[in-house]
PDB file of N, CA and C in Angstrom:
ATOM      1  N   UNK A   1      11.398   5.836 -15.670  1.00  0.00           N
ATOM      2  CA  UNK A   1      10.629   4.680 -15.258  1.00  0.00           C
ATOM      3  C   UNK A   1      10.272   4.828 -13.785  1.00  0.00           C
ATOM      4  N   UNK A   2       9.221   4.281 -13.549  1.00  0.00           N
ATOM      5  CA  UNK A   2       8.859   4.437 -11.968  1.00  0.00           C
ATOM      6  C   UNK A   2       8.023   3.045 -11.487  1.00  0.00           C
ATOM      7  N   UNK A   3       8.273   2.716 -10.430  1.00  0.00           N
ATOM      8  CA  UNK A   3       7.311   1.931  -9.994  1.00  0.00           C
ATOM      9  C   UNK A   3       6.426   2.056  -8.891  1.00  0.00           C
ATOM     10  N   UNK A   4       5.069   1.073  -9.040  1.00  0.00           N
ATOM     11  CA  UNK A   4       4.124   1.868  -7.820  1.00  0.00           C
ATOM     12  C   UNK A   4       4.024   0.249  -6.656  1.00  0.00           C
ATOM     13  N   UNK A   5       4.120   0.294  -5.362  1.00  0.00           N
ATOM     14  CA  UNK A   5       4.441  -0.810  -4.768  1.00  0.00           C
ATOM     15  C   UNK A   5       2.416  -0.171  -3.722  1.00  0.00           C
ATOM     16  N   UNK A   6       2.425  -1.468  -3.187  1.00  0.00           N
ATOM     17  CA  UNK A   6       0.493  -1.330  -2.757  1.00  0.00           C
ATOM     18  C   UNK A   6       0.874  -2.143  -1.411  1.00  0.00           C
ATOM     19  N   UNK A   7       0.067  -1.495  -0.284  1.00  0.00           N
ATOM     20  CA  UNK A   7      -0.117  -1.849   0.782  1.00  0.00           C
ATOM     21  C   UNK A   7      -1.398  -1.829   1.271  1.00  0.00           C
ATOM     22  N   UNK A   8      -2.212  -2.566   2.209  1.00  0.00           N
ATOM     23  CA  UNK A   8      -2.918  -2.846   2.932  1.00  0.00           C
ATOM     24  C   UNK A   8      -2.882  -2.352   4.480  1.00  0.00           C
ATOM     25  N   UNK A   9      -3.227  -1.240   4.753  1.00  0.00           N
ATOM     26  CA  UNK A   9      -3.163  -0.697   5.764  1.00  0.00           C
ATOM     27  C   UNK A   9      -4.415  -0.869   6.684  1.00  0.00           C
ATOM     28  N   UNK A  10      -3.937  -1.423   8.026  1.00  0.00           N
ATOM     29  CA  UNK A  10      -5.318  -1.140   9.108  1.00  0.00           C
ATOM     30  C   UNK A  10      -5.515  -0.007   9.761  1.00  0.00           C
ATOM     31  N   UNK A  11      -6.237   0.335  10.523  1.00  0.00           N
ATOM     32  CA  UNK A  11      -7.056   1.276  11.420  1.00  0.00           C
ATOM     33  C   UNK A  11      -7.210   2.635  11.043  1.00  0.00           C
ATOM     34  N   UNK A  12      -6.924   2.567   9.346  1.00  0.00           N
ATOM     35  CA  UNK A  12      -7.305   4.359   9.199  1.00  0.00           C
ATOM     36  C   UNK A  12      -9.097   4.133   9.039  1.00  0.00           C
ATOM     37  N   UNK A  13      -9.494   5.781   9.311  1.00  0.00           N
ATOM     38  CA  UNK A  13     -10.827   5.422   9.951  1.00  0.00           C
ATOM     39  C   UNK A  13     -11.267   6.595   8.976  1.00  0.00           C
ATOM     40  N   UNK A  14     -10.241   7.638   8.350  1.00  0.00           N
ATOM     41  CA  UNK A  14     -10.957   9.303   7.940  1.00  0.00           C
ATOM     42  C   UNK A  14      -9.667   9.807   7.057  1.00  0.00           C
ATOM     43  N   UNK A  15      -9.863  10.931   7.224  1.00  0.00           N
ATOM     44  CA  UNK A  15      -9.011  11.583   6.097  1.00  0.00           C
ATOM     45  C   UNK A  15      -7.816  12.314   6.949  1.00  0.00           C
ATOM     46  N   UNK A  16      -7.824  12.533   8.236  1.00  0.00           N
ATOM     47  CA  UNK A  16      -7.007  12.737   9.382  1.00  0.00           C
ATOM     48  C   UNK A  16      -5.756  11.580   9.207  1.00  0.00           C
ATOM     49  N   UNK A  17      -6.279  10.318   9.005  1.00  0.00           N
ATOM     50  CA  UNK A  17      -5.454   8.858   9.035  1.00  0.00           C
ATOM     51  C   UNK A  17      -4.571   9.358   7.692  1.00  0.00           C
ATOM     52  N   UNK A  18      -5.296   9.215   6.599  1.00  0.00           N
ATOM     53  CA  UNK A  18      -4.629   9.561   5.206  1.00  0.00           C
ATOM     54  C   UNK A  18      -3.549  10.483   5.249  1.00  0.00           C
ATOM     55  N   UNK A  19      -3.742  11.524   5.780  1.00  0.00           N
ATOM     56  CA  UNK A  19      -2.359  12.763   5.976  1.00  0.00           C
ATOM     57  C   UNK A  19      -1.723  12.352   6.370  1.00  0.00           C
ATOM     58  N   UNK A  20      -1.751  11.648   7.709  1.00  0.00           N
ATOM     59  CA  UNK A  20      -0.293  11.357   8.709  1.00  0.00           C
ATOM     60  C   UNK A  20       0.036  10.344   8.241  1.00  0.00           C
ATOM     61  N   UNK A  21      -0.790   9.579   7.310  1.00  0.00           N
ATOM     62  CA  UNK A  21       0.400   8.487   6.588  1.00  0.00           C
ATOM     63  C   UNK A  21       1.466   8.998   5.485  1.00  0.00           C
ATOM     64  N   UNK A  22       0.401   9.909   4.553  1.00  0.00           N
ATOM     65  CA  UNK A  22       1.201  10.721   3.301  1.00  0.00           C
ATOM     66  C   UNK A  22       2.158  11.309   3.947  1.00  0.00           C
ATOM     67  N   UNK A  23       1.949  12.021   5.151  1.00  0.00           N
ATOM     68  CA  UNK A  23       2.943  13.113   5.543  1.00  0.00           C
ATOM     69  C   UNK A  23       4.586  11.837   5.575  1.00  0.00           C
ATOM     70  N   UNK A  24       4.107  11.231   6.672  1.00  0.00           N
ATOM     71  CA  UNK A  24       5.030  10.124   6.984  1.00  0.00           C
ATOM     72  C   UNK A  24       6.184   9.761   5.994  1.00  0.00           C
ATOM     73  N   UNK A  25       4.995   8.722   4.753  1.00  0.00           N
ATOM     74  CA  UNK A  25       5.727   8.233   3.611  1.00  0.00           C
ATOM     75  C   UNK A  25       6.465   8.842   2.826  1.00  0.00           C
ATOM     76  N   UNK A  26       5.600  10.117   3.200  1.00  0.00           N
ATOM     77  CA  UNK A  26       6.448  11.388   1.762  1.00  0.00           C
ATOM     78  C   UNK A  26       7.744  11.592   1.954  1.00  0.00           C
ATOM     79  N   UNK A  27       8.458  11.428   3.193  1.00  0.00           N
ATOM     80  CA  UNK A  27       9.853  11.335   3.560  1.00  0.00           C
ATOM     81  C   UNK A  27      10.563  10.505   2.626  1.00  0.00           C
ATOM     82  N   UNK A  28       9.904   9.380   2.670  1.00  0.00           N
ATOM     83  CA  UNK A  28      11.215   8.343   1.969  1.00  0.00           C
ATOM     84  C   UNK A  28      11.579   8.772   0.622  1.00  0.00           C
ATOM     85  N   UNK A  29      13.206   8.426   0.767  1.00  0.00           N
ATOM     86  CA  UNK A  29      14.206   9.375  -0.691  1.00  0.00           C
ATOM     87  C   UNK A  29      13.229   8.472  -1.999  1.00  0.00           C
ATOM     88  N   UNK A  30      12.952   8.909  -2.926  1.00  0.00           N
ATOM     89  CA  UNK A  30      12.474   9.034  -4.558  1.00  0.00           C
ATOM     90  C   UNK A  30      11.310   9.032  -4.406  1.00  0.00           C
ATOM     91  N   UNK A  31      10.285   8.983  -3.548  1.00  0.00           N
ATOM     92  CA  UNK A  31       8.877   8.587  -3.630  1.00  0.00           C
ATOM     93  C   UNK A  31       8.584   9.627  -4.322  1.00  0.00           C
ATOM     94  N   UNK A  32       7.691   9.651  -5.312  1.00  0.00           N
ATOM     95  CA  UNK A  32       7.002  10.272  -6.849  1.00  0.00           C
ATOM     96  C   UNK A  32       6.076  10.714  -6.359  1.00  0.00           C
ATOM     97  N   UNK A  33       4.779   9.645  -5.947  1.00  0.00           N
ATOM     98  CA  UNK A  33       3.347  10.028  -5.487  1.00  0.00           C
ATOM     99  C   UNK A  33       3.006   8.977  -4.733  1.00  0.00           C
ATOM    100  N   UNK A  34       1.980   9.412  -3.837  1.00  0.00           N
ATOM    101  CA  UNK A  34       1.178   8.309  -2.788  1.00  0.00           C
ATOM    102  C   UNK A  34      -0.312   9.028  -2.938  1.00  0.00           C
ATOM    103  N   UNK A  35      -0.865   7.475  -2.779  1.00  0.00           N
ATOM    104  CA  UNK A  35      -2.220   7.373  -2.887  1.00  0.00           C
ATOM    105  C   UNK A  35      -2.793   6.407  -1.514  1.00  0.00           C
ATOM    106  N   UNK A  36      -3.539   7.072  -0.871  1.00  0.00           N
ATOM    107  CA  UNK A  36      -3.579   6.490   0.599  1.00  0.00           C
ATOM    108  C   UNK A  36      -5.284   6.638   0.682  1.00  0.00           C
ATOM    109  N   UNK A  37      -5.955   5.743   1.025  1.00  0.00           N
ATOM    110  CA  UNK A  37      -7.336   5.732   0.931  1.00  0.00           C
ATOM    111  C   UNK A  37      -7.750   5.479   2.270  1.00  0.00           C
ATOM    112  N   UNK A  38      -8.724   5.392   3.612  1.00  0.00           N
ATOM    113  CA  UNK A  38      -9.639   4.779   4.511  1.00  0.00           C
ATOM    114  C   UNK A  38     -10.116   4.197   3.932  1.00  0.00           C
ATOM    115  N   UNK A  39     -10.661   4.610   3.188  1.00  0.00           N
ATOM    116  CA  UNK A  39     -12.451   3.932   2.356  1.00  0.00           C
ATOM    117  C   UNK A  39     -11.958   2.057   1.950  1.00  0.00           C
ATOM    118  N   UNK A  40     -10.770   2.224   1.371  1.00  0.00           N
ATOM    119  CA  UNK A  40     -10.228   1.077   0.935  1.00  0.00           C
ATOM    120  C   UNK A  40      -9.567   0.130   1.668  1.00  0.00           C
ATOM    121  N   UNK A  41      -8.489   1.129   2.616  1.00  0.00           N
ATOM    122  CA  UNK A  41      -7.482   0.729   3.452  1.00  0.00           C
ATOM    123  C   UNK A  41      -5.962   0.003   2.586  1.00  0.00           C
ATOM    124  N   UNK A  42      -6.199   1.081   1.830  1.00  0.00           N
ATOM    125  CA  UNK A  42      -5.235   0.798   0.776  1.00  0.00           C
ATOM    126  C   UNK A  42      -3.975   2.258   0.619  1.00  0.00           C
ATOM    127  N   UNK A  43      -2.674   1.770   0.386  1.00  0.00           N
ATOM    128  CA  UNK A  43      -1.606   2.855   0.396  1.00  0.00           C
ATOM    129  C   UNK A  43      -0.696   2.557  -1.065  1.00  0.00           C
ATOM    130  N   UNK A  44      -0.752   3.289  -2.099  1.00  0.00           N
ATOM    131  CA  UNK A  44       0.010   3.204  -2.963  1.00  0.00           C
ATOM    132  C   UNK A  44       1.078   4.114  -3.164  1.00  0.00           C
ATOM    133  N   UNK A  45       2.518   3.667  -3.103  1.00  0.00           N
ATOM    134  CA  UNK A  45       3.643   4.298  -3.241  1.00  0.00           C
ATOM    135  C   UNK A  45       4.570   4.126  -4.590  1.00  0.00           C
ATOM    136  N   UNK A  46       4.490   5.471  -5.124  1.00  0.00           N
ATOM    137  CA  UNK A  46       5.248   5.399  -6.503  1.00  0.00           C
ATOM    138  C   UNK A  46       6.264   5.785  -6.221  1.00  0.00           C
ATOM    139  N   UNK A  47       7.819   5.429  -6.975  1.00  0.00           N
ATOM    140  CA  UNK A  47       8.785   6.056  -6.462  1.00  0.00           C
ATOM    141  C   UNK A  47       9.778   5.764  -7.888  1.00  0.00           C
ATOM    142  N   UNK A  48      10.930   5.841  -8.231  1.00  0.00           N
ATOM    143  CA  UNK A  48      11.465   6.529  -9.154  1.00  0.00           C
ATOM    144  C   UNK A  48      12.083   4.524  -9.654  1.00  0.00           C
ATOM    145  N   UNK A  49      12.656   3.892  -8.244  1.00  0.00           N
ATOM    146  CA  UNK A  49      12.851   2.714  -8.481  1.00  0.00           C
ATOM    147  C   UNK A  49      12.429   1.890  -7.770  1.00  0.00           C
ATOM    148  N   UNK A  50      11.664   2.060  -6.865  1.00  0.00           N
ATOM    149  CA  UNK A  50      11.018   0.926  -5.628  1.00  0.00           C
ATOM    150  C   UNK A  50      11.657   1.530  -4.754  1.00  0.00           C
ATOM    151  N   UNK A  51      10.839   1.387  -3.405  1.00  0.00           N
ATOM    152  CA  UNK A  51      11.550   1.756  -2.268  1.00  0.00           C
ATOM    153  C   UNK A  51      11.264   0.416  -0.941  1.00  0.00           C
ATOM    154  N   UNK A  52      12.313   0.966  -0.042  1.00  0.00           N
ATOM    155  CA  UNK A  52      12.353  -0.960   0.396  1.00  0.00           C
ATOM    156  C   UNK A  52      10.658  -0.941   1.189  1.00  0.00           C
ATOM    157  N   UNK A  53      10.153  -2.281   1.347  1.00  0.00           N
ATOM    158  CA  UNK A  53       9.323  -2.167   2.489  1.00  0.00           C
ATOM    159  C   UNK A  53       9.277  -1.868   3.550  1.00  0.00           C
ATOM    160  N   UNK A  54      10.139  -2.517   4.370  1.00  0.00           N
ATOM    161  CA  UNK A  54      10.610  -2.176   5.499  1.00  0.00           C
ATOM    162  C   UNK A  54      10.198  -0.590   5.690  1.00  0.00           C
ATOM    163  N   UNK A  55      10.809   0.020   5.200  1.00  0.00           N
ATOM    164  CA  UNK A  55      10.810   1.547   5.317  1.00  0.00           C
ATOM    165  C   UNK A  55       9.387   2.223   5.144  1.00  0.00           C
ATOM    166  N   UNK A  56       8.776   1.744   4.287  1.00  0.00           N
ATOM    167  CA  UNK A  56       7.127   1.959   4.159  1.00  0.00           C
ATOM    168  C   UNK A  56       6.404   1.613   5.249  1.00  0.00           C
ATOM    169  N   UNK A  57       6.895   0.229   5.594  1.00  0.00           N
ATOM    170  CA  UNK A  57       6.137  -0.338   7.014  1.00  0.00           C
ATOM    171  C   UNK A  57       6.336   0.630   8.177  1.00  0.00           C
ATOM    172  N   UNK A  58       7.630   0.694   8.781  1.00  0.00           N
ATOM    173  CA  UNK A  58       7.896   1.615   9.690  1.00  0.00           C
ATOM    174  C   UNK A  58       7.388   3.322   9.453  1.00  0.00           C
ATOM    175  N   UNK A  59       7.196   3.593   8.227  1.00  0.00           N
ATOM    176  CA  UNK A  59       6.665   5.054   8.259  1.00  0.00           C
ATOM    177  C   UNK A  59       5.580   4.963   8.349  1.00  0.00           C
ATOM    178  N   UNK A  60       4.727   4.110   8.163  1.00  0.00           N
ATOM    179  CA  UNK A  60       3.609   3.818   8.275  1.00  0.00           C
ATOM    180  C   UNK A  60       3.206   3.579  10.046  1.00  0.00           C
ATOM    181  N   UNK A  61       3.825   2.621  10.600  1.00  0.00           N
ATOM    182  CA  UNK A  61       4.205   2.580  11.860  1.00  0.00           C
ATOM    183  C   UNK A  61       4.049   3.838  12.611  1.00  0.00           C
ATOM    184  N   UNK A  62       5.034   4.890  12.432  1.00  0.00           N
ATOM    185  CA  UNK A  62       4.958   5.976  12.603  1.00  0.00           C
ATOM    186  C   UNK A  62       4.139   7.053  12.595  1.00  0.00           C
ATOM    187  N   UNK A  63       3.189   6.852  11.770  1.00  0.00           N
ATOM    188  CA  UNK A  63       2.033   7.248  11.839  1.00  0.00           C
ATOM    189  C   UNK A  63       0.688   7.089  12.716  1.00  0.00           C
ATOM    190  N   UNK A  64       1.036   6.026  13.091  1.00  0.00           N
ATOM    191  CA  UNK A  64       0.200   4.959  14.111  1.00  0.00           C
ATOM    192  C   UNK A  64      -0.542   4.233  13.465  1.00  0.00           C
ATOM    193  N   UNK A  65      -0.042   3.504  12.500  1.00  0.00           N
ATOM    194  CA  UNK A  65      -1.194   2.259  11.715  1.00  0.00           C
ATOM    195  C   UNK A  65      -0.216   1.211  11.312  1.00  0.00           C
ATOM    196  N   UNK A  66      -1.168  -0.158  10.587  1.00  0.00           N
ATOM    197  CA  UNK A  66      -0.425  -0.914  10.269  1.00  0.00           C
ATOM    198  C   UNK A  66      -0.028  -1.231   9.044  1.00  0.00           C
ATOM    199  N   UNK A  67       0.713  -1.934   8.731  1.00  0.00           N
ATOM    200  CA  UNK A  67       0.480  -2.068   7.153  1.00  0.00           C
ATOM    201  C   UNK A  67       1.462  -3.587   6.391  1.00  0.00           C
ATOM    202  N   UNK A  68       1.168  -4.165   5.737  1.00  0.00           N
ATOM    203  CA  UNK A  68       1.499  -5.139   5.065  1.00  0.00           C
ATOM    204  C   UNK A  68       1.907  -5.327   3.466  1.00  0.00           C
ATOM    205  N   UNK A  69       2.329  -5.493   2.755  1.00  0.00           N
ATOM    206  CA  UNK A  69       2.822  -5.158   1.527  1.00  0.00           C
ATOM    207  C   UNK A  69       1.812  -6.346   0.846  1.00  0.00           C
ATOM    208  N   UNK A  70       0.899  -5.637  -0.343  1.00  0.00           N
ATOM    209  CA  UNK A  70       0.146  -6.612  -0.798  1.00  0.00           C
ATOM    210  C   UNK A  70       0.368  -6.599  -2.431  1.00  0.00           C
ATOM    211  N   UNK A  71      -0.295  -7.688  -2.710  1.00  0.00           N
ATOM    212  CA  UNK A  71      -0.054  -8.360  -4.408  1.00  0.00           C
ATOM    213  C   UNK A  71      -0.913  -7.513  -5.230  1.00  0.00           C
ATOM    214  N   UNK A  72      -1.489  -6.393  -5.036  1.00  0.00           N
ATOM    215  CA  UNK A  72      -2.362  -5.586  -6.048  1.00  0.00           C
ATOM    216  C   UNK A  72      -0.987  -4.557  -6.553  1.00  0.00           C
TER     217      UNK A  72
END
């Protein structure tokens, strides 16, 4: 079973933004797959059982953008 958790990310602008978020997120323990868009400003994280927000936020952070955990 896996679940996919969706964020709303600001200031990615290109496909430069998209990597250093994937790179980022791809750290956190079970994450499956990520789907990280500009075009949308959207970040989807699959992972084996959920992974906390917090931790998405700050890797995201880390990347240099923002991000918010949304209801899609």
């Amino acid at each position: 079973m896996s679940l996919t958790q969706t964020y709303a990310v600001t200031g990615m602008t290109c496909g430069h933004c998209e990597i250093a978020i994937r790179s980022e997120v791809s750290q956190l323990p079970d994450v499956i797959d990520i789907e990280v868009s500009a075009a949308t400003g959207r970040l989807a994280v699959t992972s084996k059982q959920g992974v906390d927000d917090a931790a998405v936020i700050e890797a995201v952070d880390e990347a240099g953008y923002d991000a918010v955990r949304s209801s899609q």
